[in-house]
Protein backbone atom coordinates (compact mmCIF):
# COMPACT_ATOMS: atom_id res chain seq x y z
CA UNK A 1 0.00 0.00 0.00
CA UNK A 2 1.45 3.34 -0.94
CA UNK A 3 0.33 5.39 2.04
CA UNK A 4 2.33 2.74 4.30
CA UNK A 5 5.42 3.11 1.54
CA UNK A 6 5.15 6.95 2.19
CA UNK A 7 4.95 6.96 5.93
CA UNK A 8 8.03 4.48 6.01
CA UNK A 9 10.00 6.36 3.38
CA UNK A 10 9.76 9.75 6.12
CA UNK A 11 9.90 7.71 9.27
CA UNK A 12 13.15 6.72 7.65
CA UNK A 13 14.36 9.90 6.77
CA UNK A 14 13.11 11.63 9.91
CA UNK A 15 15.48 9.19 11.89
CA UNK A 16 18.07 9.98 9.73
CA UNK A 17 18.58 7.13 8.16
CA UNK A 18 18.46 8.22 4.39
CA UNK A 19 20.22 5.33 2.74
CA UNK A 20 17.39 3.11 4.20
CA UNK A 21 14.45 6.28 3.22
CA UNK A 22 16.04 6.21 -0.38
CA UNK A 23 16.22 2.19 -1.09
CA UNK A 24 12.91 2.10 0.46
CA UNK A 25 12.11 4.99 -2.15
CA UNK A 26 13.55 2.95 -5.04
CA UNK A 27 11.35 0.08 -4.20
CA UNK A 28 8.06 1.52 -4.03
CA UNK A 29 6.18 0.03 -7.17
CA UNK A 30 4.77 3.29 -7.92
CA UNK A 31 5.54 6.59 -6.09
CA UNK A 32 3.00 9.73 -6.19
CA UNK A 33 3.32 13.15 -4.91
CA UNK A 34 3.79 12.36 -1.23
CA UNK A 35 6.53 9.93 -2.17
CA UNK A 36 8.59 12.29 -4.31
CA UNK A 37 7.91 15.21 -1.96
CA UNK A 38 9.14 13.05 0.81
CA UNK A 39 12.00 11.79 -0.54
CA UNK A 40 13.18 15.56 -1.45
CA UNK A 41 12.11 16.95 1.77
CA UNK A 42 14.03 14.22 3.94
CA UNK A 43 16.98 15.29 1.78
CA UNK A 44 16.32 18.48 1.96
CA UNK A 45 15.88 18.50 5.95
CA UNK A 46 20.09 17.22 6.10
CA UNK A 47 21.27 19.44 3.53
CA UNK A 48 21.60 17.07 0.89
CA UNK A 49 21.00 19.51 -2.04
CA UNK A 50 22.62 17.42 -4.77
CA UNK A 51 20.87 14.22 -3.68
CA UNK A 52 17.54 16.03 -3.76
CA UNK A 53 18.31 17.40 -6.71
CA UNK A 54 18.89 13.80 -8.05
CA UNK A 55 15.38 12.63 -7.19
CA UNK A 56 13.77 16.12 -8.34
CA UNK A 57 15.54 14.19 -11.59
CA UNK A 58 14.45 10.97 -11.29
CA UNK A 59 10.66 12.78 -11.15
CA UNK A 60 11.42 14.07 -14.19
CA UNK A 61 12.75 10.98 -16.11
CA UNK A 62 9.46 9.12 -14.72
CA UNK A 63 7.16 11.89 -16.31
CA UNK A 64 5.99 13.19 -13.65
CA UNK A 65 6.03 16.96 -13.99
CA UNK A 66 7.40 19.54 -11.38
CA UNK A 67 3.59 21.77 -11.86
CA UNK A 68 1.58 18.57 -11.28
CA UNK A 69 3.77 18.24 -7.95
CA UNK A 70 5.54 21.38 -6.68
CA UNK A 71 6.27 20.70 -3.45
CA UNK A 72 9.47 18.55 -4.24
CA UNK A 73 10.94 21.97 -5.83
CA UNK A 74 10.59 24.23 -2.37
CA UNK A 75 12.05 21.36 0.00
CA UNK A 76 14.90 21.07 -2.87
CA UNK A 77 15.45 25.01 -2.80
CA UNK A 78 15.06 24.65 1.26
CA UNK A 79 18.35 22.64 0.80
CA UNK A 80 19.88 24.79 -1.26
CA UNK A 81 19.51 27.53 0.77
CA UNK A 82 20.48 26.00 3.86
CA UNK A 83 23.60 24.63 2.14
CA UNK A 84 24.73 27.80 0.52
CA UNK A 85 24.34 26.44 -3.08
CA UNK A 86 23.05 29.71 -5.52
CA UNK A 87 23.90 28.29 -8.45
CA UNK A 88 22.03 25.40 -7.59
CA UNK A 89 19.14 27.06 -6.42
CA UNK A 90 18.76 29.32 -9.71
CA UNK A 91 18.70 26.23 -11.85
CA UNK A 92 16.29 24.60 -9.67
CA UNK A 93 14.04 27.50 -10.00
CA UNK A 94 14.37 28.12 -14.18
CA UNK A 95 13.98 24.55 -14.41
CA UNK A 96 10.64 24.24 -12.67
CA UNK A 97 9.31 26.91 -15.01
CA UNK A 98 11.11 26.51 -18.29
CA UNK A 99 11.17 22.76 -18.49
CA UNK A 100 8.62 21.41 -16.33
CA UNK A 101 5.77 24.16 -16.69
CA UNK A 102 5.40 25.31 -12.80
CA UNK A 103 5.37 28.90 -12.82
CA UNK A 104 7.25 29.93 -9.19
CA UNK A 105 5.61 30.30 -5.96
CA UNK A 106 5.79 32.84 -3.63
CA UNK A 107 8.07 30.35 -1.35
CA UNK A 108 10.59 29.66 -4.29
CA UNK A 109 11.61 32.94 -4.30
CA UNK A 110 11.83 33.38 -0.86
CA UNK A 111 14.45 30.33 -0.47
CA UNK A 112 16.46 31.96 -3.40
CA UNK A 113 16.14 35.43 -1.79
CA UNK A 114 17.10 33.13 0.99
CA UNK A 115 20.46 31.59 -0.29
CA UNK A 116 21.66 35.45 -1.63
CA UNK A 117 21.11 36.77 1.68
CA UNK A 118 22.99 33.96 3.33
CA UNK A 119 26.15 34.86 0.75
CA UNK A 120 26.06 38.22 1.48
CA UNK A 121 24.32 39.21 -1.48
CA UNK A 122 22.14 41.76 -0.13
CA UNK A 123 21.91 43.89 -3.25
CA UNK A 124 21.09 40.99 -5.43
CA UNK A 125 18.19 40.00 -2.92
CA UNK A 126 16.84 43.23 -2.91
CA UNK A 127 16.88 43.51 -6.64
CA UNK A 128 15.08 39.95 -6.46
CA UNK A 129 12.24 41.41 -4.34
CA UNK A 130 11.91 44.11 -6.06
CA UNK A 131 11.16 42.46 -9.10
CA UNK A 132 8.98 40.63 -7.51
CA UNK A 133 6.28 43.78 -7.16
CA UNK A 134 5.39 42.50 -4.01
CA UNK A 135 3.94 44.66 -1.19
CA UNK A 136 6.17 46.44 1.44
CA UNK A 137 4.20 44.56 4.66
CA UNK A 138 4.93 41.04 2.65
CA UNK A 139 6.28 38.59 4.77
CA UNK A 140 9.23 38.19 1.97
CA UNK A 141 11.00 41.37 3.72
C-alpha cells in the first residue's frame, strides 16, 4: 500500500537514516506526490542539495512533472539555501518553469532570496524582491 510506503520512506528519513528512506524509495512500485515530496524533503531537511536534486531528476525521467507536484521543488530550494548552493538554487528554480511548466511560488523565491542573503548578497536579494512587485508589509521582507 502506498500510504504505508510513504509513511516508512519519512519515518526513515526523519530518523536519519536516508540510505534506508532512499532504497525504500527505489522500491516503491509506484511513487506519487507524497513519495517524491518526501523523498526531497528528507533530503532536503540534512542538507543534501545534490541528492535532492537527483530525485527532483528521477521525477522528471518518470514523467511526472514539477507543476503537477511542486512541493518537491521548495524542500529542494530549502536545501539549497540551507547549504549555501546559488547556483544550484537558480537552476532549480528556471527549471521548474522553463522545463517542467510550474510557474514559481511565492516560497521559491523566498528560499532563493534566501540563499543570496545567506552569501552576502544583499543587493542581489533586494533587486530579487523588487522584481517581484510585491507589497512592502509582505512577509518576503
Amino acid at each position: 500500500d502506498r500510504l504505508v510506503a510513504n509513511f516508512l520512506v519519512q519515518m526513515y528519513g526523519r530518523c536519519g537514516s536516508l540510505e534506508d528512506a532512499r532504497k525504500f524509495f527505489h522500491r516503491m512500485p509506484s511513487r506519487d506526490c507524497v513519495s517524491w515530496t518526501s523523498m526531497v524533503g528528507e533530503f532536503a531537511q540534512f542538507g543534501e542539495c545534490e541528492r535532492a536534486m537527483e530525485v527532483l531528476q528521477a521525477m522528471a525521467m518518470e514523467g511526472v512533472r514539477w507543476s503537477f507536484c511542486g512541493q518537491p521543488l521548495t524542500s529542494a530550494l530549502v536545501a539549497c539555501s540551507n547549504t549555501g548552493m546559488i547556483g544550484e538554487a537558480r537552476v532549480l528554480l528556471l527549471a521548474g518553469s522553463s522545463d517542467h511548466g510550474l510557474d514559481p511560488w511565492r516560497e521559491h523565491y523566498f528560499y532563493i532570496i534566501d540563499v543570496l542573503g545567506r552569501a552576502g548578497l544583499i543587493t542581489s536579494a533586494r533587486d530579487l524582491v523588487a522584481s517581484m512587485q510585491v507589497a512592502a508589509d509582505d512577509p518576503v521582507w
